[in-house]
PDB file of N, CA and C in Angstrom:
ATOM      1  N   UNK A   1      -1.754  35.144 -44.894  1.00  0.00           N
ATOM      2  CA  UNK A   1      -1.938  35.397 -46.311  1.00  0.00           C
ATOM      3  C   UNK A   1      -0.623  35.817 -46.949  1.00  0.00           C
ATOM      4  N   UNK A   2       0.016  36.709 -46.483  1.00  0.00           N
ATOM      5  CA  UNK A   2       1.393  36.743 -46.916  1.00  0.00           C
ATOM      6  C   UNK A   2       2.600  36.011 -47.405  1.00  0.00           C
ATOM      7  N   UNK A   3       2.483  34.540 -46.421  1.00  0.00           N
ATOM      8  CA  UNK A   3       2.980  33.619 -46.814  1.00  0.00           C
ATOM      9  C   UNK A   3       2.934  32.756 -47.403  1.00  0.00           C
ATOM     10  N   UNK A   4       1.364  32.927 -48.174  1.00  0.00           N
ATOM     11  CA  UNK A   4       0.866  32.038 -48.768  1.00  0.00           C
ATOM     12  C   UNK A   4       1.075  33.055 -50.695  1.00  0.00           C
ATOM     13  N   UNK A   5       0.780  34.579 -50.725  1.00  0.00           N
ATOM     14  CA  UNK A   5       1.026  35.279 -51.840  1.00  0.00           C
ATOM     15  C   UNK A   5       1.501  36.223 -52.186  1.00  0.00           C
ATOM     16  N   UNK A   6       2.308  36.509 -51.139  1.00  0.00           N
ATOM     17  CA  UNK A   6       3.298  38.053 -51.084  1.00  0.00           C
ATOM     18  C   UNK A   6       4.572  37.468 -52.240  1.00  0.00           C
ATOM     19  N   UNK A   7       4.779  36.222 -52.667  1.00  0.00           N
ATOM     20  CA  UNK A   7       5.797  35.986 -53.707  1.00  0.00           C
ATOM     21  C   UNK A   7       5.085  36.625 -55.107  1.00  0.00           C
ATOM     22  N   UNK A   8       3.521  36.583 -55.554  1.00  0.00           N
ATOM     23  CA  UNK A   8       3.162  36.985 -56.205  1.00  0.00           C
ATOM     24  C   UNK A   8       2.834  38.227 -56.360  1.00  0.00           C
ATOM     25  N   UNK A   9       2.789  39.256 -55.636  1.00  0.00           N
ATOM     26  CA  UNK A   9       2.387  40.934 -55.311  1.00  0.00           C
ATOM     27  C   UNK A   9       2.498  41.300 -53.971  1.00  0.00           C
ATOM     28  N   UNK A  10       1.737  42.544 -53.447  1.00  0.00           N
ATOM     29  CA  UNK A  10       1.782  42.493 -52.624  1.00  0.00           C
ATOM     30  C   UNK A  10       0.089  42.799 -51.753  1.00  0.00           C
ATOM     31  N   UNK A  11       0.520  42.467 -50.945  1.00  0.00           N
ATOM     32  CA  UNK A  11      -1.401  42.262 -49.955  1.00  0.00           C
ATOM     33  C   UNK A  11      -1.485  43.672 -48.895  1.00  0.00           C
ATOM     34  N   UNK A  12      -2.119  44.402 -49.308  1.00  0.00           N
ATOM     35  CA  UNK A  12      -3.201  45.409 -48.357  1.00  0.00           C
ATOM     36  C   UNK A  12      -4.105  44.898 -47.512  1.00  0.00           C
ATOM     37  N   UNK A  13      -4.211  45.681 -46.549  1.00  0.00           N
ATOM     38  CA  UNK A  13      -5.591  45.058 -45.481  1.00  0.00           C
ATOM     39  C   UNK A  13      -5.676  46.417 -45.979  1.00  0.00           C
ATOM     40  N   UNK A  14      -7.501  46.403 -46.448  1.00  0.00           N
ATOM     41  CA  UNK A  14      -8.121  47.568 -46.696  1.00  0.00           C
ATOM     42  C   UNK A  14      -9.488  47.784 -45.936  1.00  0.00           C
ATOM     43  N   UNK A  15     -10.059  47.186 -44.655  1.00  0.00           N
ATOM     44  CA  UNK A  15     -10.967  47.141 -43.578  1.00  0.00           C
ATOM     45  C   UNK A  15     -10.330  46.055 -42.857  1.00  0.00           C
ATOM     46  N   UNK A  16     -11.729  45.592 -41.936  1.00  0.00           N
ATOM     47  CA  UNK A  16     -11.577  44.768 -41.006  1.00  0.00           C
ATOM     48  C   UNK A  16     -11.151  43.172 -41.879  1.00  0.00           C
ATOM     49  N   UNK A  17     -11.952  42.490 -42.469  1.00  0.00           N
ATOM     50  CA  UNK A  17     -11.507  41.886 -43.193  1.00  0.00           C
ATOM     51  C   UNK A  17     -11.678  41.607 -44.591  1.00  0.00           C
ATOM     52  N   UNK A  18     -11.040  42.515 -44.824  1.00  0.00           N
ATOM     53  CA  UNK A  18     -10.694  42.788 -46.492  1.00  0.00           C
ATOM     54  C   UNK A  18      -9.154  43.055 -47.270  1.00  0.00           C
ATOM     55  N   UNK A  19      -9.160  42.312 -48.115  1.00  0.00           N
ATOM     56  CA  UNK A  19      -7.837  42.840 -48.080  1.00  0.00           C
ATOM     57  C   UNK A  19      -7.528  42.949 -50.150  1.00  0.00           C
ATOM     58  N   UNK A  20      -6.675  43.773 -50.389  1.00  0.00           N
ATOM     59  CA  UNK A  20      -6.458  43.503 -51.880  1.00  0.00           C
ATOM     60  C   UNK A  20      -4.994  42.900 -52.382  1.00  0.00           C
ATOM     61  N   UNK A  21      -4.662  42.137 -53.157  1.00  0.00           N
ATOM     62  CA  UNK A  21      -3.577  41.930 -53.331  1.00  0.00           C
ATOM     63  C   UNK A  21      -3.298  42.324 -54.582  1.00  0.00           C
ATOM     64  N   UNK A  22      -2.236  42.929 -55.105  1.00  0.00           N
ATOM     65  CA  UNK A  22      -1.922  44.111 -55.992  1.00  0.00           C
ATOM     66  C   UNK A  22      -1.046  43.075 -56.425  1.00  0.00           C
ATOM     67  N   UNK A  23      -0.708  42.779 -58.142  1.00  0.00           N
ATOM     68  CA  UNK A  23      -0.171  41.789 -59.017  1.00  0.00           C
ATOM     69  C   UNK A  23       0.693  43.009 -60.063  1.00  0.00           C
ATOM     70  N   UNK A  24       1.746  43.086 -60.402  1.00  0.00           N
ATOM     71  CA  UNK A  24       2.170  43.058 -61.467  1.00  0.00           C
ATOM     72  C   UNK A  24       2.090  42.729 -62.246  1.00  0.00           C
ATOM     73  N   UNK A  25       2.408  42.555 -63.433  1.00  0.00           N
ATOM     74  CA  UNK A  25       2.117  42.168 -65.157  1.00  0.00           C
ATOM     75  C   UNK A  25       3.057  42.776 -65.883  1.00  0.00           C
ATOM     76  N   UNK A  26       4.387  42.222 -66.254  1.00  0.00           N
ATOM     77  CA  UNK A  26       4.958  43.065 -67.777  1.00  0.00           C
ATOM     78  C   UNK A  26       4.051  42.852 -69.009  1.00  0.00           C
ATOM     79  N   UNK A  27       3.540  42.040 -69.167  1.00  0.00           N
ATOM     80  CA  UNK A  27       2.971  41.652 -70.357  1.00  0.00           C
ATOM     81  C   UNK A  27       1.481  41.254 -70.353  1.00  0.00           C
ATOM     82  N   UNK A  28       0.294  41.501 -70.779  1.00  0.00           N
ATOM     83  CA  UNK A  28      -0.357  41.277 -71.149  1.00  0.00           C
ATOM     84  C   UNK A  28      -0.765  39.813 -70.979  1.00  0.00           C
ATOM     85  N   UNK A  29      -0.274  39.040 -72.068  1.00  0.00           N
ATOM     86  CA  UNK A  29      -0.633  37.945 -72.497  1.00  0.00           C
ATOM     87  C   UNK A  29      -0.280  36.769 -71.281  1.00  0.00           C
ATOM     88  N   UNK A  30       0.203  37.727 -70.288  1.00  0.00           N
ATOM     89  CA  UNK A  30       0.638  36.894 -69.139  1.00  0.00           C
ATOM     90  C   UNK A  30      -0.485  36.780 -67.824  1.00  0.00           C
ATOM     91  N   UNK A  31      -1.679  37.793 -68.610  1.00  0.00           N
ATOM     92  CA  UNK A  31      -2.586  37.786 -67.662  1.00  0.00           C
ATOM     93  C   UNK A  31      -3.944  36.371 -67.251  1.00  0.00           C
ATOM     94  N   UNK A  32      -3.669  35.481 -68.272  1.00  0.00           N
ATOM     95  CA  UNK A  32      -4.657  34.308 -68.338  1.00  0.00           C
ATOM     96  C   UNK A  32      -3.959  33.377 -67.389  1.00  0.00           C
ATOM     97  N   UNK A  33      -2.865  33.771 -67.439  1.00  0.00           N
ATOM     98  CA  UNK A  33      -2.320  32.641 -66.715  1.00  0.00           C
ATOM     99  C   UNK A  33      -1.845  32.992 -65.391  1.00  0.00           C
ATOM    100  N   UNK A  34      -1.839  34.006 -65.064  1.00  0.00           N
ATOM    101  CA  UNK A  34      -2.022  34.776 -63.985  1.00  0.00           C
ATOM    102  C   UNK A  34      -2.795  34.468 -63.141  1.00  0.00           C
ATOM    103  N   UNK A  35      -4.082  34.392 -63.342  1.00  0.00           N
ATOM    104  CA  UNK A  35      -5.778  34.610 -63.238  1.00  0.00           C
ATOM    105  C   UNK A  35      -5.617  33.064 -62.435  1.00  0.00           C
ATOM    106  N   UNK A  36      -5.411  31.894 -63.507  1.00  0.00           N
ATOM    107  CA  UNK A  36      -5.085  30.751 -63.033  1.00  0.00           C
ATOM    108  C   UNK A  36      -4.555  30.483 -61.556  1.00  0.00           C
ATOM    109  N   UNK A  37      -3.416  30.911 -61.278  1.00  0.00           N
ATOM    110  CA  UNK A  37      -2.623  30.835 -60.705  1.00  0.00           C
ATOM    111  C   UNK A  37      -2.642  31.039 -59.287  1.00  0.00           C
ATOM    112  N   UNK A  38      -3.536  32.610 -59.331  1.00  0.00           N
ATOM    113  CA  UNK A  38      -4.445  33.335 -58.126  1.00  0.00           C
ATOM    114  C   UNK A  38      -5.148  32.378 -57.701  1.00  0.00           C
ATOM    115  N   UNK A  39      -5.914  32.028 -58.783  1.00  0.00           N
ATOM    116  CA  UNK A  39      -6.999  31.196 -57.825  1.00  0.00           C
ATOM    117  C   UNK A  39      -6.871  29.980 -57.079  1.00  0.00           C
ATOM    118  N   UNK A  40      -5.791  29.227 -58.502  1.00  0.00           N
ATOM    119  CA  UNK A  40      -5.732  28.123 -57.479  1.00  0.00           C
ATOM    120  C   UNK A  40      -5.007  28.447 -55.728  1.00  0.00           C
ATOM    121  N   UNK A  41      -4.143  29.421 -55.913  1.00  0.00           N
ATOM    122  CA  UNK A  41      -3.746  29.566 -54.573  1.00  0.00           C
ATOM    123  C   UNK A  41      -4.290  30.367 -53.527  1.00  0.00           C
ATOM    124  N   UNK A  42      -5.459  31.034 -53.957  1.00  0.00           N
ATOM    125  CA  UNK A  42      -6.607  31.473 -53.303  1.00  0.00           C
ATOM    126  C   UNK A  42      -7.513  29.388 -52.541  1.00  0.00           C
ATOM    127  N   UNK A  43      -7.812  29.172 -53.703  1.00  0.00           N
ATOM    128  CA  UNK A  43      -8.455  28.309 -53.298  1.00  0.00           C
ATOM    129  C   UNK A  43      -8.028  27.006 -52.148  1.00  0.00           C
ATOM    130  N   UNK A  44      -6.614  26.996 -52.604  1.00  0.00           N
ATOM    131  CA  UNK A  44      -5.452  26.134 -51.604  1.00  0.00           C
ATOM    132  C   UNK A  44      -5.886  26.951 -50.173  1.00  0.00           C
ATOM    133  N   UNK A  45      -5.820  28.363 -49.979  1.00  0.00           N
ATOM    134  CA  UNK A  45      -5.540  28.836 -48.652  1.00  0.00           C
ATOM    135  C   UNK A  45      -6.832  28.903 -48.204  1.00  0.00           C
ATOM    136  N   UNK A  46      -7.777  28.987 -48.921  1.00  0.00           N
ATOM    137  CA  UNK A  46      -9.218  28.181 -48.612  1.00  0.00           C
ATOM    138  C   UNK A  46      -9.227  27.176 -47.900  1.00  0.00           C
ATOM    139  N   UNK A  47      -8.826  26.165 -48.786  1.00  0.00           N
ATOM    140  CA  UNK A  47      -8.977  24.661 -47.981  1.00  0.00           C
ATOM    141  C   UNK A  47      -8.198  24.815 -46.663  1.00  0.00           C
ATOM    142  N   UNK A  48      -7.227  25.293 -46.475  1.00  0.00           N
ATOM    143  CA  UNK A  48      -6.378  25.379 -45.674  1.00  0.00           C
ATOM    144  C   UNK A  48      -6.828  26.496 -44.043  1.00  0.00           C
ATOM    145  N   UNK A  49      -7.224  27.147 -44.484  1.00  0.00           N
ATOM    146  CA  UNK A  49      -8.030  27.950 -43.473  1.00  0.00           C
ATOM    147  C   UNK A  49      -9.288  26.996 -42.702  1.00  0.00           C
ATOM    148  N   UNK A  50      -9.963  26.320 -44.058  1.00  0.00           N
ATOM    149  CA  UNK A  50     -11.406  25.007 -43.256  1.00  0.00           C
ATOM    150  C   UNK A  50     -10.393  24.196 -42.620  1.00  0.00           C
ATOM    151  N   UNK A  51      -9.352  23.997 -42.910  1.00  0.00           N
ATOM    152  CA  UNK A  51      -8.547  22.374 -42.173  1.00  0.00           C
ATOM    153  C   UNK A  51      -8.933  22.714 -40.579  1.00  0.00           C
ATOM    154  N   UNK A  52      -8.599  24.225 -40.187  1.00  0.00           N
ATOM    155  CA  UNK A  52      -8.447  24.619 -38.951  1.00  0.00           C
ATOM    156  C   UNK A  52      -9.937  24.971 -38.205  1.00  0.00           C
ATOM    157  N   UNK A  53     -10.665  25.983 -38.957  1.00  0.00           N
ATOM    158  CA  UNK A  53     -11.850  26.153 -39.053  1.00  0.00           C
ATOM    159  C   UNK A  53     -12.879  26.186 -39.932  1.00  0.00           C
ATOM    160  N   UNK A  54     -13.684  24.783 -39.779  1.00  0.00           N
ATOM    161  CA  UNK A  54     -14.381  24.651 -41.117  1.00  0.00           C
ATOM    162  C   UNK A  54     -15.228  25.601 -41.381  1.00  0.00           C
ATOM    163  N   UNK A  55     -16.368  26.035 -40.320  1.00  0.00           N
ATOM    164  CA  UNK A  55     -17.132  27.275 -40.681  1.00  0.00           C
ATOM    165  C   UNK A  55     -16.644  28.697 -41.194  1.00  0.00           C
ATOM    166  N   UNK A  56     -15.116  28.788 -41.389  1.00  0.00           N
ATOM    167  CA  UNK A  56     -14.577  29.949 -42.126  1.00  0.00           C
ATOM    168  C   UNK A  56     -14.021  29.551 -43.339  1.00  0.00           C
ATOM    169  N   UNK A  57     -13.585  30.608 -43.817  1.00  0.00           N
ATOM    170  CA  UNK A  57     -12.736  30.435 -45.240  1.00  0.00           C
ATOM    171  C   UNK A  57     -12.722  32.278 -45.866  1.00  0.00           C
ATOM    172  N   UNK A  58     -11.979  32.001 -47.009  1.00  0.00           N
ATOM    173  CA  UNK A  58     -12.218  33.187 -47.697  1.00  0.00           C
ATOM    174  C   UNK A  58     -12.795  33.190 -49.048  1.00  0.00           C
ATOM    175  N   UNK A  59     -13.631  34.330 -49.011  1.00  0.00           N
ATOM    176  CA  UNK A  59     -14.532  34.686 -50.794  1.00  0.00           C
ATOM    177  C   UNK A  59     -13.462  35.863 -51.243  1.00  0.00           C
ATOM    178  N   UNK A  60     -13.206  35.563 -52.634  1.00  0.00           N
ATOM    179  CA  UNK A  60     -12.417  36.509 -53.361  1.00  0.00           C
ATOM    180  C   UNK A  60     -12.848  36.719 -54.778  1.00  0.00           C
ATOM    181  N   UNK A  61     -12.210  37.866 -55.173  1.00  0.00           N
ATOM    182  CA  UNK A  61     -13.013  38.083 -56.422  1.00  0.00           C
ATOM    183  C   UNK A  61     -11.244  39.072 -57.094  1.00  0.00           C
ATOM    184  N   UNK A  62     -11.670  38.023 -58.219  1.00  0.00           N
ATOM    185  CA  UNK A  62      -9.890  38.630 -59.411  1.00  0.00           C
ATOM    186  C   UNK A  62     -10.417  39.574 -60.215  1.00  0.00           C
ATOM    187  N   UNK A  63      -9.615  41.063 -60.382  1.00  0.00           N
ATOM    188  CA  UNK A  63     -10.075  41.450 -61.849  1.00  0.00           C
ATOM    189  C   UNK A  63      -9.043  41.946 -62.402  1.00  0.00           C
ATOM    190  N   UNK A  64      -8.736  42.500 -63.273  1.00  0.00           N
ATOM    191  CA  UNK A  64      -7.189  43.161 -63.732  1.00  0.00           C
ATOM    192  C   UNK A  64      -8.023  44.400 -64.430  1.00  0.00           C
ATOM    193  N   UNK A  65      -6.617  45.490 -64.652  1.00  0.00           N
ATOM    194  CA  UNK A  65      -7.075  46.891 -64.994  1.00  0.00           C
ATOM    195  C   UNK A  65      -7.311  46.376 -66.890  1.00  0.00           C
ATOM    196  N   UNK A  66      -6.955  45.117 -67.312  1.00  0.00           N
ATOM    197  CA  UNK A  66      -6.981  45.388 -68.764  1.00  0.00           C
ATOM    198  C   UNK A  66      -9.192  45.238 -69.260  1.00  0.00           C
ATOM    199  N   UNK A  67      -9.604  44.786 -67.638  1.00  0.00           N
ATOM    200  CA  UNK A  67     -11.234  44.602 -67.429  1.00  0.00           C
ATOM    201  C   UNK A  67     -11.354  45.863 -67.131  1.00  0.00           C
ATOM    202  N   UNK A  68     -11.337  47.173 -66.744  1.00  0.00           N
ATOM    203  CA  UNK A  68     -11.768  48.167 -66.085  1.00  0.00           C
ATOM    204  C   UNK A  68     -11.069  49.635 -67.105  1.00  0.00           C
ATOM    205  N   UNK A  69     -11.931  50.842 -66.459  1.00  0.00           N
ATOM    206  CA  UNK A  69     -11.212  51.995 -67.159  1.00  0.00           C
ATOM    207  C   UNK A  69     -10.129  52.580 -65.877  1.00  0.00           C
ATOM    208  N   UNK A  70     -10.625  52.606 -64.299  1.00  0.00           N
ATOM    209  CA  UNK A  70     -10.053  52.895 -63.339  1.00  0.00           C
ATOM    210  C   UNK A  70      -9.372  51.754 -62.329  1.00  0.00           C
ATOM    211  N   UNK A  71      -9.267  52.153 -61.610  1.00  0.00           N
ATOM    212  CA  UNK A  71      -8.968  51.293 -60.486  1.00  0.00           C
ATOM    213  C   UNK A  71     -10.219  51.278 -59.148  1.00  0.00           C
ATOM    214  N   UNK A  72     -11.268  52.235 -59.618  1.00  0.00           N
ATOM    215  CA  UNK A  72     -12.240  51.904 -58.661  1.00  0.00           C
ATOM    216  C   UNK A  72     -13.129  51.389 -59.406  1.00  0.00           C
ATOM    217  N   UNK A  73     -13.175  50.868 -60.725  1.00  0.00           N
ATOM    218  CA  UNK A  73     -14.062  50.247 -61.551  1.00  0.00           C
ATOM    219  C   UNK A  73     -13.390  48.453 -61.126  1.00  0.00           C
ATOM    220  N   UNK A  74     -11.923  48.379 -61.360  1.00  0.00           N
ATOM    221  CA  UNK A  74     -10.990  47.529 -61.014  1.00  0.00           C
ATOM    222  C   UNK A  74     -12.116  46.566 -59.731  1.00  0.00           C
ATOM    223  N   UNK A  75     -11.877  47.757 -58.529  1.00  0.00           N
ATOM    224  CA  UNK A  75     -11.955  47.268 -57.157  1.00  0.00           C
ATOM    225  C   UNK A  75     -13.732  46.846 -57.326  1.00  0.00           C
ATOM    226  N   UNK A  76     -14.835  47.572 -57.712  1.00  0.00           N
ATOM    227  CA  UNK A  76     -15.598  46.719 -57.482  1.00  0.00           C
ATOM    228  C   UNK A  76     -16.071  45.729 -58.730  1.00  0.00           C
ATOM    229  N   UNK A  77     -15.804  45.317 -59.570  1.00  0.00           N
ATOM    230  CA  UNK A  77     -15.793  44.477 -60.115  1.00  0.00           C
ATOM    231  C   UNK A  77     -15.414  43.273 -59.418  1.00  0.00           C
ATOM    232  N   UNK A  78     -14.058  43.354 -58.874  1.00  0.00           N
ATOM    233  CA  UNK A  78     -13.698  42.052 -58.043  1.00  0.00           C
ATOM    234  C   UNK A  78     -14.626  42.027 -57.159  1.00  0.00           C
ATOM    235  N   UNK A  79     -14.686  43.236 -56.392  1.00  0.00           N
ATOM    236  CA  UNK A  79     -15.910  42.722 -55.006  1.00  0.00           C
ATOM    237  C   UNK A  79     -17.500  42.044 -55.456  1.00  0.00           C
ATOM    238  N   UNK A  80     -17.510  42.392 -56.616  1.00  0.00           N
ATOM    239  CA  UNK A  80     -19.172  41.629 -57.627  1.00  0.00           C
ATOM    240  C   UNK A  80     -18.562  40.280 -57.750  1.00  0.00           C
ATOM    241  N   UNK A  81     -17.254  40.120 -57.680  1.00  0.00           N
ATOM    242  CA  UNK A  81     -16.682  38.346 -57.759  1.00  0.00           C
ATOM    243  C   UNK A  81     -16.574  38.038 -57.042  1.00  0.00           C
ATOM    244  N   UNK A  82     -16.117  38.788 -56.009  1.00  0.00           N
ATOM    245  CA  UNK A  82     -15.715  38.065 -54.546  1.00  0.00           C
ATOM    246  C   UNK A  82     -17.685  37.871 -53.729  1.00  0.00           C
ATOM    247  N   UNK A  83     -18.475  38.653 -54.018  1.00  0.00           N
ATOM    248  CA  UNK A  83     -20.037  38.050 -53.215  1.00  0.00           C
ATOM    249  C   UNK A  83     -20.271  37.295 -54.341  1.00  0.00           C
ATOM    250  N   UNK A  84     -20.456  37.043 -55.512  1.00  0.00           N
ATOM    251  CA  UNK A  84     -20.665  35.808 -56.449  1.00  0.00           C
ATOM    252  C   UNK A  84     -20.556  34.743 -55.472  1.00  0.00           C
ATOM    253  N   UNK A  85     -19.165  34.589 -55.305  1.00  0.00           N
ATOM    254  CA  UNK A  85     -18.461  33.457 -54.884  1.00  0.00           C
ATOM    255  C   UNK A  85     -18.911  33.454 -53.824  1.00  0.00           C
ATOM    256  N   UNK A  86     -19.148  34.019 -52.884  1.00  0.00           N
ATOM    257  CA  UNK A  86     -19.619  34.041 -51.468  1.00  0.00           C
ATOM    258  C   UNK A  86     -21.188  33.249 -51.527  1.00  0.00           C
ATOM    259  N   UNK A  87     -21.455  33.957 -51.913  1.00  0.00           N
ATOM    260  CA  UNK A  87     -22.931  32.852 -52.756  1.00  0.00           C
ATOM    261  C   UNK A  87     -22.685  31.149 -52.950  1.00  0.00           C
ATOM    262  N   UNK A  88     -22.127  31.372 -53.736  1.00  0.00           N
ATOM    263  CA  UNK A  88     -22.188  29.665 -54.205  1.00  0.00           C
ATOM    264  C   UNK A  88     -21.290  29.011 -53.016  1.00  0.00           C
ATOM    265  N   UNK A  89     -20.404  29.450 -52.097  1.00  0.00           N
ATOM    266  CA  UNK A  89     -20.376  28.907 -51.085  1.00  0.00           C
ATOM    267  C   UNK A  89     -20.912  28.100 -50.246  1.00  0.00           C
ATOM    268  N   UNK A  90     -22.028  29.605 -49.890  1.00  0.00           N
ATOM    269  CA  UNK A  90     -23.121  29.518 -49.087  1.00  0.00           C
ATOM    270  C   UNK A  90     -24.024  28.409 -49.483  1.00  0.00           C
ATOM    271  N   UNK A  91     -24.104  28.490 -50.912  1.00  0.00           N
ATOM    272  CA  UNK A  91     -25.275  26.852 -51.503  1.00  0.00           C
ATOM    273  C   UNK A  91     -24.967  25.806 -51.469  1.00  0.00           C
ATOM    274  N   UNK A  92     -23.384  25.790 -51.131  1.00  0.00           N
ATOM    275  CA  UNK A  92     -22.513  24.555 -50.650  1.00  0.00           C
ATOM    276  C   UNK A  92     -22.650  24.155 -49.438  1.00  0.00           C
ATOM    277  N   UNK A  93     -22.941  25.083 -48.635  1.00  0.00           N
ATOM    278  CA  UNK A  93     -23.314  24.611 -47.308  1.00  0.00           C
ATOM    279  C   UNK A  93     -24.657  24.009 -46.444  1.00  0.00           C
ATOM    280  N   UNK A  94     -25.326  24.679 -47.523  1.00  0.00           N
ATOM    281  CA  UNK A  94     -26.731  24.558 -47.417  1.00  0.00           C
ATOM    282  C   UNK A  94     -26.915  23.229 -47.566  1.00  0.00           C
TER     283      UNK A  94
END
């Protein structure tokens, strides 16, 4: 994972497998395109993880502090995105 988004912030392992990756922002208005950006390269290291093992991958969930009052409002908000997504996965597989 590092080598795939440590150019963009930097990545915590925060359990077994969990991890957060922490983004900078000078500006605001730089956050839409931000958002973009994550994902697609979330979603790249997706595909890229099935190339090797299809029954894995990763569910992630984006939020920024300009969505939240804290940073533990921050953190589960994303985790309500990251099982979203884990979901519609799962209906993909089905």
């Amino acid at each position: 994972m590092t080598q795939h988004l440590a150019q963009d912030g930097t990545v915590f392992r925060t359990g077994g497998d969990e991890f957060i990756w922490l983004c900078k922002v000078k500006n605001k208005s730089h956050l839409p395109q931000l958002k973009t950006t994550l994902t697609q390269k979330l979603t790249a290291l997706h595909r890229t993880i099935q190339q090797q093992w299809p029954q894995s991958g990763i569910s992630y969930g984006i939020a920024s502090s300009d969505e939240c009052q804290s940073h533990t409002e921050c953190l589960t908000l994303a985790d309500q995105r990251m099982y979203n997504l884990k979901s519609a996965h799962k209906l993909k597989v089905c």
